[in-house]
N, C-alpha and C. Protein backbone atom coordinates (compact mmCIF):
# COMPACT_ATOMS: atom_id res chain seq x y z
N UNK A 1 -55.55 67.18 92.54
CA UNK A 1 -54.38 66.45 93.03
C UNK A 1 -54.84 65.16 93.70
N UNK A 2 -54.43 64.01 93.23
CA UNK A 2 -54.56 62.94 94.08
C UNK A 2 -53.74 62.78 95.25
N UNK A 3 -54.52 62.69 96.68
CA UNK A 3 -54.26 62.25 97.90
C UNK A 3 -53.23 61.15 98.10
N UNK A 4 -52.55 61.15 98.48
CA UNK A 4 -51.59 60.19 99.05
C UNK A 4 -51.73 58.88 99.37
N UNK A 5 -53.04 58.94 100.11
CA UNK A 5 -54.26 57.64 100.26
C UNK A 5 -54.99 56.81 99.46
N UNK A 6 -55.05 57.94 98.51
CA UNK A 6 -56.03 56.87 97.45
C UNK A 6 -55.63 56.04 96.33
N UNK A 7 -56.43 55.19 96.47
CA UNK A 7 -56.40 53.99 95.92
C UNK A 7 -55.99 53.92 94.31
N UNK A 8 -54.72 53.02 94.09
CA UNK A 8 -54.23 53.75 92.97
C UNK A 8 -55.10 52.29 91.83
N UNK A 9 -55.35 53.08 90.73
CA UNK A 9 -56.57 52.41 89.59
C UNK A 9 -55.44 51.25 88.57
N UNK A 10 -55.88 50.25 88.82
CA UNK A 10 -55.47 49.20 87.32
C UNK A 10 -55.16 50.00 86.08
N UNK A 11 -53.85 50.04 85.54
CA UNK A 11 -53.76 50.62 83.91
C UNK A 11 -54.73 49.92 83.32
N UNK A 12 -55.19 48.86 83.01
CA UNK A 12 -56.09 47.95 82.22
C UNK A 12 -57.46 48.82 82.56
N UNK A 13 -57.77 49.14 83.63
CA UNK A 13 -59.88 49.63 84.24
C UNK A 13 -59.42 50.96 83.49
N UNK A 14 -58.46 51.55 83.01
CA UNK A 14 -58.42 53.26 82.28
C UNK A 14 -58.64 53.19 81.08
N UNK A 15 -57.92 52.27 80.56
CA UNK A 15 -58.54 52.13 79.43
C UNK A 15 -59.05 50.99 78.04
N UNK A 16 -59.84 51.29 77.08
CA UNK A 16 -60.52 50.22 76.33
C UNK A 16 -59.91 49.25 75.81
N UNK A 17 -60.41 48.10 75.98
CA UNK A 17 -60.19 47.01 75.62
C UNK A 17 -60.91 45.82 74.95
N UNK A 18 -60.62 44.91 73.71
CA UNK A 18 -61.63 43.57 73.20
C UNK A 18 -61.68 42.82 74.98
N UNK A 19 -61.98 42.39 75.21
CA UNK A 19 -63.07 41.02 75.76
C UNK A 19 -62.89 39.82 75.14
N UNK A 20 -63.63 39.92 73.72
CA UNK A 20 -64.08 38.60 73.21
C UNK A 20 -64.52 39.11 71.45
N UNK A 21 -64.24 38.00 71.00
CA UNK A 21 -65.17 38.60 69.50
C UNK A 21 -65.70 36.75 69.01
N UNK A 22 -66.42 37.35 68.04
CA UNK A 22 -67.55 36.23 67.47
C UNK A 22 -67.33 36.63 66.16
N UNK A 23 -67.45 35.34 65.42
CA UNK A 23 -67.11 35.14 63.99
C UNK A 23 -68.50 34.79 63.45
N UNK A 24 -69.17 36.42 62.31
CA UNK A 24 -70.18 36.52 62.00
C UNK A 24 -70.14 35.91 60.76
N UNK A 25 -69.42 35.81 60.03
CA UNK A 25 -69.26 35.31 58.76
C UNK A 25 -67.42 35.16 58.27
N UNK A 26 -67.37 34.13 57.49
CA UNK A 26 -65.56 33.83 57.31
C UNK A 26 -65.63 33.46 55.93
N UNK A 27 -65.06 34.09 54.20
CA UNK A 27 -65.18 34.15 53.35
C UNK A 27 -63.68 34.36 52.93
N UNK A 28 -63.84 35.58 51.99
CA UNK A 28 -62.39 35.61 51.80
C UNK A 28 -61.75 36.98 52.98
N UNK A 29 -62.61 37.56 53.55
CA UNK A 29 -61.90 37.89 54.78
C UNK A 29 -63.18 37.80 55.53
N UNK A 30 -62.92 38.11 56.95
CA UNK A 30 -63.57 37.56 58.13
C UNK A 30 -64.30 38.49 58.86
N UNK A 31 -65.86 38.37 59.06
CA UNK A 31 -66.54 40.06 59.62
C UNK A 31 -66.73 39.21 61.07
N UNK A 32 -66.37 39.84 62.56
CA UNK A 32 -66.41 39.61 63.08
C UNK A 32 -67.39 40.22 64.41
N UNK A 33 -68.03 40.14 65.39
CA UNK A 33 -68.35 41.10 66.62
C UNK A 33 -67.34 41.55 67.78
N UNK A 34 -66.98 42.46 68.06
CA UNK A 34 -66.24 42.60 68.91
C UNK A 34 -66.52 42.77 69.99
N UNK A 35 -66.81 42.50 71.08
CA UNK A 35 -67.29 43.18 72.46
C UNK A 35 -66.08 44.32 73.36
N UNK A 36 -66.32 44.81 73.49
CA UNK A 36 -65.14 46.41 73.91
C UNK A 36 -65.78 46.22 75.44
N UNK A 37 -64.69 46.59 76.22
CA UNK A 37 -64.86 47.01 77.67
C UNK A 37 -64.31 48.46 77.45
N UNK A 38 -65.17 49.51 78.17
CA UNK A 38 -64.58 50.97 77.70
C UNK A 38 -63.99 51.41 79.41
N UNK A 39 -63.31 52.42 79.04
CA UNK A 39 -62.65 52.56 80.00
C UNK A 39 -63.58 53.50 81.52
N UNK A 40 -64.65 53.19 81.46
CA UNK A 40 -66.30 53.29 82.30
C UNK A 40 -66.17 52.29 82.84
N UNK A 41 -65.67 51.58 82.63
CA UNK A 41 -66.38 49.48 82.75
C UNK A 41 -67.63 49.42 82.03
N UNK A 42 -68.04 50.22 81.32
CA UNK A 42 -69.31 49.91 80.12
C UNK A 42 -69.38 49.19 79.27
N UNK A 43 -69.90 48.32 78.58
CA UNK A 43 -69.06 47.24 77.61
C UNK A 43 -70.49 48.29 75.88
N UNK A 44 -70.09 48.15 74.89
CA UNK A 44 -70.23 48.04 73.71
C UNK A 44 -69.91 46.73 72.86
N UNK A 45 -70.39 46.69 71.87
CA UNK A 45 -69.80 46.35 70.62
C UNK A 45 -69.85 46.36 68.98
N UNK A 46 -68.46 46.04 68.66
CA UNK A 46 -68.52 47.09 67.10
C UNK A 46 -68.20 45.81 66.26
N UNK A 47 -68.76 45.99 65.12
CA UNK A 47 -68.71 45.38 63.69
C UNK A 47 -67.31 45.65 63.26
N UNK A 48 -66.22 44.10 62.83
CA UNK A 48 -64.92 44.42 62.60
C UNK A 48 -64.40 43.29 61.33
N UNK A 49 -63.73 44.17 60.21
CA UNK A 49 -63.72 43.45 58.87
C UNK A 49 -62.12 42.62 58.86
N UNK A 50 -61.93 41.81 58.63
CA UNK A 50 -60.79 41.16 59.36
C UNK A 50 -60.24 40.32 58.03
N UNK A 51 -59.08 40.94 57.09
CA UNK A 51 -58.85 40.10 55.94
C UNK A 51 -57.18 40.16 56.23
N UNK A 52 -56.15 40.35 56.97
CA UNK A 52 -55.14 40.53 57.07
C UNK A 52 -54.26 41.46 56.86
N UNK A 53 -53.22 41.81 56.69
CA UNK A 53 -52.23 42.98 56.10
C UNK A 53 -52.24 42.92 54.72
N UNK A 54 -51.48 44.42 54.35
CA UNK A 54 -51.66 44.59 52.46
C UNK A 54 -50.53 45.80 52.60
N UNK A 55 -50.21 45.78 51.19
CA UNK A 55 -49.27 46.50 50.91
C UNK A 55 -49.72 47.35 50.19
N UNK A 56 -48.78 48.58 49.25
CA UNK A 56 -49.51 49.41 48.63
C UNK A 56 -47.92 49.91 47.64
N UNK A 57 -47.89 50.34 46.64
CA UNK A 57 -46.55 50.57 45.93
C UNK A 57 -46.10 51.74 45.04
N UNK A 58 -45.95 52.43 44.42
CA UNK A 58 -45.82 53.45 43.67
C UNK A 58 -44.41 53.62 42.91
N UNK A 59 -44.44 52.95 41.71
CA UNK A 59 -43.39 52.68 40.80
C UNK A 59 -43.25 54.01 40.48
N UNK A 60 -42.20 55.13 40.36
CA UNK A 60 -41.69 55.62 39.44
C UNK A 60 -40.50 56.17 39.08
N UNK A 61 -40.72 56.79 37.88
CA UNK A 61 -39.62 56.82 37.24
C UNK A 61 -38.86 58.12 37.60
N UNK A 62 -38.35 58.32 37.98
CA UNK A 62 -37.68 59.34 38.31
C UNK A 62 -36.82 60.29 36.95
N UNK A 63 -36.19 59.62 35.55
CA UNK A 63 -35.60 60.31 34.77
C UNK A 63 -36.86 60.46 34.14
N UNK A 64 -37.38 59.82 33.67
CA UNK A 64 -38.80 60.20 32.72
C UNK A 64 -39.96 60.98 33.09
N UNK A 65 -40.22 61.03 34.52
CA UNK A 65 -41.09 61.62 35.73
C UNK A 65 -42.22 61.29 35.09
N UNK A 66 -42.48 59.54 35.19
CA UNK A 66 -43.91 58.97 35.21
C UNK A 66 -43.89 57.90 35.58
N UNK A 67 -45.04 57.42 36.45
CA UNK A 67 -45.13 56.61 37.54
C UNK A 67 -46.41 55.25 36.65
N UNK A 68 -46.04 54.19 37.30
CA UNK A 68 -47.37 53.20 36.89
C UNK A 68 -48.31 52.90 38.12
N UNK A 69 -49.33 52.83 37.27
CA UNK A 69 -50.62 52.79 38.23
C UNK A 69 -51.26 51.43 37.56
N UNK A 70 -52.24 50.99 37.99
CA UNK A 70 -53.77 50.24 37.50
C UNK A 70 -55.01 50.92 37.17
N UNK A 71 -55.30 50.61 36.58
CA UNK A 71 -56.82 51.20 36.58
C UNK A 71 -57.68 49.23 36.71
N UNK A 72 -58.86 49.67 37.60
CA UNK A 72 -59.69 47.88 37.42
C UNK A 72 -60.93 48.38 38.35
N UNK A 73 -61.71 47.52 38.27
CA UNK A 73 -63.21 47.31 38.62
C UNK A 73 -62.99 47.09 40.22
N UNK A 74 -63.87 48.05 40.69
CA UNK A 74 -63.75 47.95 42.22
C UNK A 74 -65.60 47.59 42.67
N UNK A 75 -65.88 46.69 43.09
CA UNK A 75 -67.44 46.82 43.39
C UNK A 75 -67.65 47.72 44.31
N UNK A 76 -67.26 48.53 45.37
CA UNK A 76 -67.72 49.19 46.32
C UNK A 76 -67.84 50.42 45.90
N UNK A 77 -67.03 50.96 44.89
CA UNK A 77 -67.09 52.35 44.28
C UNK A 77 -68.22 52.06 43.24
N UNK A 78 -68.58 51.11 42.63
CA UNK A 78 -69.67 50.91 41.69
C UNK A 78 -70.78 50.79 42.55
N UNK A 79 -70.95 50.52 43.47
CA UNK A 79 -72.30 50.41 43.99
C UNK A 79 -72.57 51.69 44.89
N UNK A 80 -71.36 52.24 45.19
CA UNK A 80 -71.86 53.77 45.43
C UNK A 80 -72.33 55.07 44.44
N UNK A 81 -71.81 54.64 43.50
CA UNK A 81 -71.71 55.69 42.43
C UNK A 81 -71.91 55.37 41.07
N UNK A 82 -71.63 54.20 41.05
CA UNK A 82 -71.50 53.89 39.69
C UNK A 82 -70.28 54.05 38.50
N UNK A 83 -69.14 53.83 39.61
CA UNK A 83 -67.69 53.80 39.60
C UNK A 83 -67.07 52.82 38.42
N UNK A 84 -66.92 53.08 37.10
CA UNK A 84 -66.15 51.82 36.42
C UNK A 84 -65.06 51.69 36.55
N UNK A 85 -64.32 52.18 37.21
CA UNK A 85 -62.58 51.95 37.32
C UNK A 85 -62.37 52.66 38.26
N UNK A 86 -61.21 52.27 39.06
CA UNK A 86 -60.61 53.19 40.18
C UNK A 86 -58.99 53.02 39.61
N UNK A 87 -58.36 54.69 39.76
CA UNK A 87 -56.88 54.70 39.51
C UNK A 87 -56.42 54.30 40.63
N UNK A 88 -55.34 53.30 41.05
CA UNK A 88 -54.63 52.70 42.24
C UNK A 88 -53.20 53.11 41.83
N UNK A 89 -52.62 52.83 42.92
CA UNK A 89 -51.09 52.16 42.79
C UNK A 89 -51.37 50.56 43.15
N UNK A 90 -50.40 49.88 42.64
CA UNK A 90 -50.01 48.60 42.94
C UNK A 90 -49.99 48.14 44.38
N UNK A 91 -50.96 46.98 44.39
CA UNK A 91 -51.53 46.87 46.00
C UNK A 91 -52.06 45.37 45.85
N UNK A 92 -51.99 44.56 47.28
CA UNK A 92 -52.38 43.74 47.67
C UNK A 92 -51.71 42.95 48.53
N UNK A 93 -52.84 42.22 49.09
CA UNK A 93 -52.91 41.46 50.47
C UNK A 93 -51.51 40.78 50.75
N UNK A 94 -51.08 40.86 51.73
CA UNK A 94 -49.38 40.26 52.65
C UNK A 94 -49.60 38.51 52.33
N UNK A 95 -49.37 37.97 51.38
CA UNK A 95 -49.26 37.00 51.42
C UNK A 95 -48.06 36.21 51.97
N UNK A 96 -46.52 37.39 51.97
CA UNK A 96 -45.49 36.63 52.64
C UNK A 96 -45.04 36.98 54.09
N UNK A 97 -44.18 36.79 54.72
CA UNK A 97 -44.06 37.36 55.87
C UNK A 97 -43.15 38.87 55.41
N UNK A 98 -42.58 39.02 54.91
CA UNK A 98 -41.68 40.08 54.33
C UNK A 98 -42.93 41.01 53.19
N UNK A 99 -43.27 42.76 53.89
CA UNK A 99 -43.82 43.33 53.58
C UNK A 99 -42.95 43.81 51.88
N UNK A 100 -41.84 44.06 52.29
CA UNK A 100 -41.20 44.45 50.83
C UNK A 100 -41.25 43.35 49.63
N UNK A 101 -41.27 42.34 49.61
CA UNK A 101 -41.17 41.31 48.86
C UNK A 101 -42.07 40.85 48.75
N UNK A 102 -43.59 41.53 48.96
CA UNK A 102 -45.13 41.74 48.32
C UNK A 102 -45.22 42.46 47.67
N UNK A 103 -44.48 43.60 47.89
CA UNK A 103 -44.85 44.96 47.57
C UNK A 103 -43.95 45.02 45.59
N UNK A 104 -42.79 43.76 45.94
CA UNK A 104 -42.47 43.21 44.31
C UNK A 104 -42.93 42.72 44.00
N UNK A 105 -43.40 41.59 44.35
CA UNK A 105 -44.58 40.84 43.56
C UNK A 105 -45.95 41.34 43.07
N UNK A 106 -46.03 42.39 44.00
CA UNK A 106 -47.48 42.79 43.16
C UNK A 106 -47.07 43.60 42.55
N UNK A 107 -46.18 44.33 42.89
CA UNK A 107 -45.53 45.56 41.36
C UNK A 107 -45.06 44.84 39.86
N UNK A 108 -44.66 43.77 40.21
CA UNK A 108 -44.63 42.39 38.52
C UNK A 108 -45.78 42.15 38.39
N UNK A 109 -46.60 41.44 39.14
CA UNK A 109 -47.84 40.75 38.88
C UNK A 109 -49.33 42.17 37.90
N UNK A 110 -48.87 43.07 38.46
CA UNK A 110 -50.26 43.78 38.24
C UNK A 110 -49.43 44.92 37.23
N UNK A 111 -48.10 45.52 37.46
CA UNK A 111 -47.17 46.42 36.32
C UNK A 111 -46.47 45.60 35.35
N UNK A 112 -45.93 44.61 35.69
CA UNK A 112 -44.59 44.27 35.02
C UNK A 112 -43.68 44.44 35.27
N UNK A 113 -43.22 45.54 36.24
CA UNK A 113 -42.22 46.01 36.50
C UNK A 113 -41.45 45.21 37.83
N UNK A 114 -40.28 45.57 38.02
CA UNK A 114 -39.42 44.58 38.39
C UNK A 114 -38.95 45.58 39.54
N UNK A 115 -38.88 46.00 40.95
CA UNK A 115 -38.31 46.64 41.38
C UNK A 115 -37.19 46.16 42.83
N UNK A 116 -36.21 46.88 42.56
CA UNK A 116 -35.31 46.96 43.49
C UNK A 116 -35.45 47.82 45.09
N UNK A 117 -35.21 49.19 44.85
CA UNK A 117 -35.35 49.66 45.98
C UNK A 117 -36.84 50.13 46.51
N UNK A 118 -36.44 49.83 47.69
CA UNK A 118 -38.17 50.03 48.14
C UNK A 118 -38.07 51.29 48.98
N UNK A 119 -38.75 52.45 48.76
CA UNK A 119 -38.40 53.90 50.27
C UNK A 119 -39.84 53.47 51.05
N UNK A 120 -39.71 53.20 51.81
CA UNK A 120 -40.82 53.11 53.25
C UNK A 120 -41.75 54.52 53.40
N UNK A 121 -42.86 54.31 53.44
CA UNK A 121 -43.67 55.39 53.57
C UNK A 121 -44.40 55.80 54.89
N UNK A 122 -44.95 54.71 55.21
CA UNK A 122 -46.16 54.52 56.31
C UNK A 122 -46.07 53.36 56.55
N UNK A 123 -46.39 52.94 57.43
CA UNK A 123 -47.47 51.32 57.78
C UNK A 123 -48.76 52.03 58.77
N UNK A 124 -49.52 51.91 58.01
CA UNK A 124 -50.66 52.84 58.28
C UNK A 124 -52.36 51.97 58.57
N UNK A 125 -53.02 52.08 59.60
CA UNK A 125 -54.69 51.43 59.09
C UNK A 125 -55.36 52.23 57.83
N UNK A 126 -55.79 51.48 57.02
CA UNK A 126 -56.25 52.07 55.94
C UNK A 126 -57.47 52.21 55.97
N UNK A 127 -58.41 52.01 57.33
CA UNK A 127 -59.91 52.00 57.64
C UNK A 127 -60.16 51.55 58.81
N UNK A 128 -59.41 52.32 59.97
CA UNK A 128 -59.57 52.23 61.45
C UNK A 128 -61.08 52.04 61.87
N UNK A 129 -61.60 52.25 61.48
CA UNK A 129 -63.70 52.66 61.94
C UNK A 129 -64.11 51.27 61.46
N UNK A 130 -63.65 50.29 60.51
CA UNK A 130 -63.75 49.14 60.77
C UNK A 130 -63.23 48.10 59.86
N UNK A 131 -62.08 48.17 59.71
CA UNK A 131 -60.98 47.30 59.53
C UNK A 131 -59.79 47.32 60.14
N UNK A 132 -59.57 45.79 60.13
CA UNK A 132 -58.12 45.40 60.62
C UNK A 132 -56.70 45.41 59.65
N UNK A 133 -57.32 46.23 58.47
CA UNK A 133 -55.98 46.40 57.50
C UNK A 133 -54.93 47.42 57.83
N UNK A 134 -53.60 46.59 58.05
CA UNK A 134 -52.84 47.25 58.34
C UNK A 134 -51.86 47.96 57.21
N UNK A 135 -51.35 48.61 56.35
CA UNK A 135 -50.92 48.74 54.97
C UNK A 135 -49.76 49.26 55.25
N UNK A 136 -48.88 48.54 54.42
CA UNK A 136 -47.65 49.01 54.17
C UNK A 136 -47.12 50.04 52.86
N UNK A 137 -46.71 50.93 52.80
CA UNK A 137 -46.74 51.85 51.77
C UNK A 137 -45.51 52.01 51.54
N UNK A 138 -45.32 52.09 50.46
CA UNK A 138 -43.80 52.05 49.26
C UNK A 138 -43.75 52.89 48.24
N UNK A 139 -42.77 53.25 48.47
CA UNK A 139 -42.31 54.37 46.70
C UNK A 139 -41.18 53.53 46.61
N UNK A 140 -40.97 53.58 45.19
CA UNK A 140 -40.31 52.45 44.31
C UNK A 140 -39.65 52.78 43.08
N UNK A 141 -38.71 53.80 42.98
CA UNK A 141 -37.84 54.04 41.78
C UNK A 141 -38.15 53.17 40.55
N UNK A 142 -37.73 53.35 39.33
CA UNK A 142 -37.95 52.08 38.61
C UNK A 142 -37.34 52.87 37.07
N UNK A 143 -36.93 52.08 36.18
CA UNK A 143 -36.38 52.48 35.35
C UNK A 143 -36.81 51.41 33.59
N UNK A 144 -36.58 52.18 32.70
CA UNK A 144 -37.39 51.39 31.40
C UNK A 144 -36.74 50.33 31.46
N UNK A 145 -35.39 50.04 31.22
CA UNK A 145 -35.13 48.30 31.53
C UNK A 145 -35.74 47.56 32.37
N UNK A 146 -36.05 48.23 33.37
CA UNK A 146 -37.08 47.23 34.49
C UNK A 146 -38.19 46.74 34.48
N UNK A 147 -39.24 46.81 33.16
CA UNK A 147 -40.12 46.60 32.83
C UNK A 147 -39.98 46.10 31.99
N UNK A 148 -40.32 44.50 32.24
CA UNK A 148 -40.01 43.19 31.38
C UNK A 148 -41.43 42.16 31.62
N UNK A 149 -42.11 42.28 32.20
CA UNK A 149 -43.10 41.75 31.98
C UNK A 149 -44.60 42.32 31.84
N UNK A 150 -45.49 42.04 31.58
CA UNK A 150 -46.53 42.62 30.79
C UNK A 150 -48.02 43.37 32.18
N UNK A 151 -48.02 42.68 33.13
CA UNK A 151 -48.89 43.36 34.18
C UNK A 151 -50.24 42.55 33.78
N UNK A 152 -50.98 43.07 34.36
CA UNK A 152 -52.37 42.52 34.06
C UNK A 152 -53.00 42.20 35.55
N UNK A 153 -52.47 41.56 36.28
CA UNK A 153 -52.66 41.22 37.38
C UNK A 153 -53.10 39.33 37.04
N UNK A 154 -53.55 38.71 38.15
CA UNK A 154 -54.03 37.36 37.49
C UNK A 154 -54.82 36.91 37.16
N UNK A 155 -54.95 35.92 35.95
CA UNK A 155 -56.20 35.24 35.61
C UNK A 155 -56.61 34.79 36.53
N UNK A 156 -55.96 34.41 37.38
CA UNK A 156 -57.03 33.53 38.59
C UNK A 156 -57.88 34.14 39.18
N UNK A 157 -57.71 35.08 39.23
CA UNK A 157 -58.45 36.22 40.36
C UNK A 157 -59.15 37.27 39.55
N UNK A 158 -59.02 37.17 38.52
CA UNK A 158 -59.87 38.36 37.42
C UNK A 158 -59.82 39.58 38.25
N UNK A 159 -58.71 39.96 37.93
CA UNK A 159 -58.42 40.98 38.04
C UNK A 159 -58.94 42.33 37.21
N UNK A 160 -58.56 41.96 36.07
CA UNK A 160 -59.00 42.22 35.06
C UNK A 160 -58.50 43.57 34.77
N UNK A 161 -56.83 43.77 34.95
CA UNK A 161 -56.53 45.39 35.26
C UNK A 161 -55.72 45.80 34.35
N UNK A 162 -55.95 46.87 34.08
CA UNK A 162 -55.32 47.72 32.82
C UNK A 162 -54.16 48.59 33.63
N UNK A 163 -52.78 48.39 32.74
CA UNK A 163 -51.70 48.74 33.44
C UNK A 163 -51.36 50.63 32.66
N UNK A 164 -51.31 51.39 33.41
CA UNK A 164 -51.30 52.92 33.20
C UNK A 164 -49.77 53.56 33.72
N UNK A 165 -48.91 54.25 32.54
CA UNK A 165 -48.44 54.48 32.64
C UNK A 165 -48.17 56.42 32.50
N UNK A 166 -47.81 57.09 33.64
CA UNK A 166 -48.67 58.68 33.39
C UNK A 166 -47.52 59.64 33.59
N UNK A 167 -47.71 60.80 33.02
CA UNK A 167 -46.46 61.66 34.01
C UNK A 167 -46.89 62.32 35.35
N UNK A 168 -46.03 62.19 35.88
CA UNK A 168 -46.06 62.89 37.59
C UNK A 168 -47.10 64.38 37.57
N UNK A 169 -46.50 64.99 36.53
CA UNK A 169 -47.13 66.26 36.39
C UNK A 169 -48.37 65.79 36.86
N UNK A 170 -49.19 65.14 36.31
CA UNK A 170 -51.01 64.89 35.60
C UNK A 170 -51.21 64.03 36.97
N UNK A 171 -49.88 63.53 37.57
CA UNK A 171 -50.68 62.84 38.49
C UNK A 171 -51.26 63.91 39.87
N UNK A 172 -49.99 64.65 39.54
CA UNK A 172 -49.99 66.04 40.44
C UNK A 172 -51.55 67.08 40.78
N UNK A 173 -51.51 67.03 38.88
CA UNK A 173 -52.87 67.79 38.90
C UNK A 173 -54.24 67.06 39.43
N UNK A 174 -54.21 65.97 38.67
CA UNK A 174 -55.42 65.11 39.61
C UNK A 174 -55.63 64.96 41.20
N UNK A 175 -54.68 64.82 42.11
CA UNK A 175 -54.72 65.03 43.04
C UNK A 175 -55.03 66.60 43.77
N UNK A 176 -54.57 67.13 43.20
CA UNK A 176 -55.35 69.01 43.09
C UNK A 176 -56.52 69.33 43.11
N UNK A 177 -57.27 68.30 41.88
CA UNK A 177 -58.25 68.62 41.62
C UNK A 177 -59.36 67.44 42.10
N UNK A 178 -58.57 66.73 43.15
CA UNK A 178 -59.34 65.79 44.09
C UNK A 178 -60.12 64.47 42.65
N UNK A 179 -59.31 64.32 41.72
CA UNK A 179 -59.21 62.93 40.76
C UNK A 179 -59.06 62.02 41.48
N UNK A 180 -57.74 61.80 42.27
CA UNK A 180 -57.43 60.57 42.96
C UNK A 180 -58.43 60.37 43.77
N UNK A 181 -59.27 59.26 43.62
CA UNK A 181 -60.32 59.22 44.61
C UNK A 181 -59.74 57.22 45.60
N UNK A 182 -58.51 57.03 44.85
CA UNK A 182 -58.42 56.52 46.07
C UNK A 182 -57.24 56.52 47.08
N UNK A 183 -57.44 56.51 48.69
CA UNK A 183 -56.48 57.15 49.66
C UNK A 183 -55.29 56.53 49.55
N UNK A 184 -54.69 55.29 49.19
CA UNK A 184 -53.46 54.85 49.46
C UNK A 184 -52.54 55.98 48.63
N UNK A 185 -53.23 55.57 47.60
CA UNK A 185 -52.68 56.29 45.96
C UNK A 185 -52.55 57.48 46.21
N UNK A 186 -53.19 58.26 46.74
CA UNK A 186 -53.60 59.77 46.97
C UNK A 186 -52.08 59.73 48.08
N UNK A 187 -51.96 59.39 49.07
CA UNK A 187 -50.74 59.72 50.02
C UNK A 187 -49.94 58.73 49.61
N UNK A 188 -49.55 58.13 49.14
CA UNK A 188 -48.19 58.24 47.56
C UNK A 188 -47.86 58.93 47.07
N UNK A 189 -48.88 59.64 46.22
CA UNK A 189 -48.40 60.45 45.10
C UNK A 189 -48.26 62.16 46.59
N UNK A 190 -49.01 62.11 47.03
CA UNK A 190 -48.84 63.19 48.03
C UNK A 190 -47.19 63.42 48.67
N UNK A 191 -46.44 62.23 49.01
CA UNK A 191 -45.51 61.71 49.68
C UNK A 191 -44.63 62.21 48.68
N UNK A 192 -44.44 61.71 47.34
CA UNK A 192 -43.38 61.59 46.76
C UNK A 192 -43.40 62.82 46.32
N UNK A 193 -44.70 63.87 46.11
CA UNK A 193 -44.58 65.45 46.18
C UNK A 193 -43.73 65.95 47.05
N UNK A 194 -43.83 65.77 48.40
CA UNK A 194 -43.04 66.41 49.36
C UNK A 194 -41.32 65.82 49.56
N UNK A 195 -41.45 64.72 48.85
CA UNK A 195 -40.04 64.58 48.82
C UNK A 195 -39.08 64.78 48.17
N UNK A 196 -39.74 64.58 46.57
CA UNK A 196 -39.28 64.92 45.26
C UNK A 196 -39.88 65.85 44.57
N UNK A 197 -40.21 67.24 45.07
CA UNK A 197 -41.07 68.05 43.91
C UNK A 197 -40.16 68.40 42.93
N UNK A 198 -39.23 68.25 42.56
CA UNK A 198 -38.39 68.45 41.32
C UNK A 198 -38.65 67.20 40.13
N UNK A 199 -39.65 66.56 40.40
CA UNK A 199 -40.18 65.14 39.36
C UNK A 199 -41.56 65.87 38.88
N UNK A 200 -42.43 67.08 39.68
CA UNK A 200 -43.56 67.07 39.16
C UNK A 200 -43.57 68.61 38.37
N UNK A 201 -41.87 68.90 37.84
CA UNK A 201 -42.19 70.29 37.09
C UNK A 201 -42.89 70.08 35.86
N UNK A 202 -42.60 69.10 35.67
CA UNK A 202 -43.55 68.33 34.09
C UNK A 202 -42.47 67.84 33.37
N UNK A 203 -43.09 67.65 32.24
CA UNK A 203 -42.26 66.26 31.46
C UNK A 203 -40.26 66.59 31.50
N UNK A 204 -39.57 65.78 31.42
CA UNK A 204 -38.52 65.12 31.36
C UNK A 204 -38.03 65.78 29.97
């Protein structure tokens, strides 16, 4: 029990806080030093990857019960493993101020597909231990008229991505059988299990 007398502590001295950070390198995102004051008054500091917000999307179809994905060249899974493709959902960096109206543009740009309603999933860190990505996550109805343009993602950026169109079932099973090896995608397709398991009895 604290005494009546004693000296009551700064919210700020309880707990951790940046200080200061230093810009180790600035490319297409930004690795920075952070200096931490811990809630000791001990100071540390941690290595921090700094490229902005991103979105993440999961088109599907609900009468047909099959969803579009990407498949494309990821260097970090290739240099661990020797990774030639990673299955995604439709994803990339917040270029506008409006998280939903990325989350269409990259569902045209990289599917083709054209979407309307957006269901909110998460806004989640997608690599707290050392990134500043904050991700916005979307499930996204979508229907065969809505797919009017071709996907690919952009020449500018060599993308270089092959647009996959699958049934829920298979996406179901892969995630079972720990296929989905990457996390956005993985709690998407996880999500829209628990919301809609009447899409993953199998085909339509």
């Amino acid at each position: 029990m604290t005494r009546p007398d004693a000296p009551r502590r700064s919210p700020l001295a309880t707990r951790p806080r940046i200080v200061g950070t230093r810009t180790l390198y600035e490319g297409w995102g930004r690795y920075l030093l952070a200096e931490v004051r811990l809630a000791d008054g001990g100071t540390i500091t941690r290595e921090v990857e700094d490229h902005g917000r991103a979105v993440a999307v999961l088109p599907y179809d609900p009468e047909r019960r099959t969803a579009l994905l990407v498949r494309q060249f990821r260097a970090p899974p290739c240099l661990v493993d020797g990774a030639e493709n990673l299955l995604e959902a439709p994803a990339g960096c917040l270029d506008e101020s409006d998280p939903a109206a990325c989350a269409r543009r990259e569902a045209f740009e990289e599917v083709g597909v054209r979407l309307s309603t957006l269901e909110p999933v998460a806004q989640a860190f997608a690599m707290p231990g050392i990134s500043t990505e904050l991700m916005d996550l979307y499930l996204a109805p979508y229907g065969s008229a809505d797919r009017d343009g071709e996907g690919g993602g952009l020449a500018t950026e060599h993308e270089n991505i092959v647009v996959v169109e699958m049934p829920l079932a298979e996406l179901a099973a892969m995630a079972e059988q720990g296929g989905l090896r990457d996390l956005k995608t993985l709690v998407l397709v996880q999500t829209l299990r628990l919301r809609r398991p009447d899409l993953f009895a199998g085909p339509a």
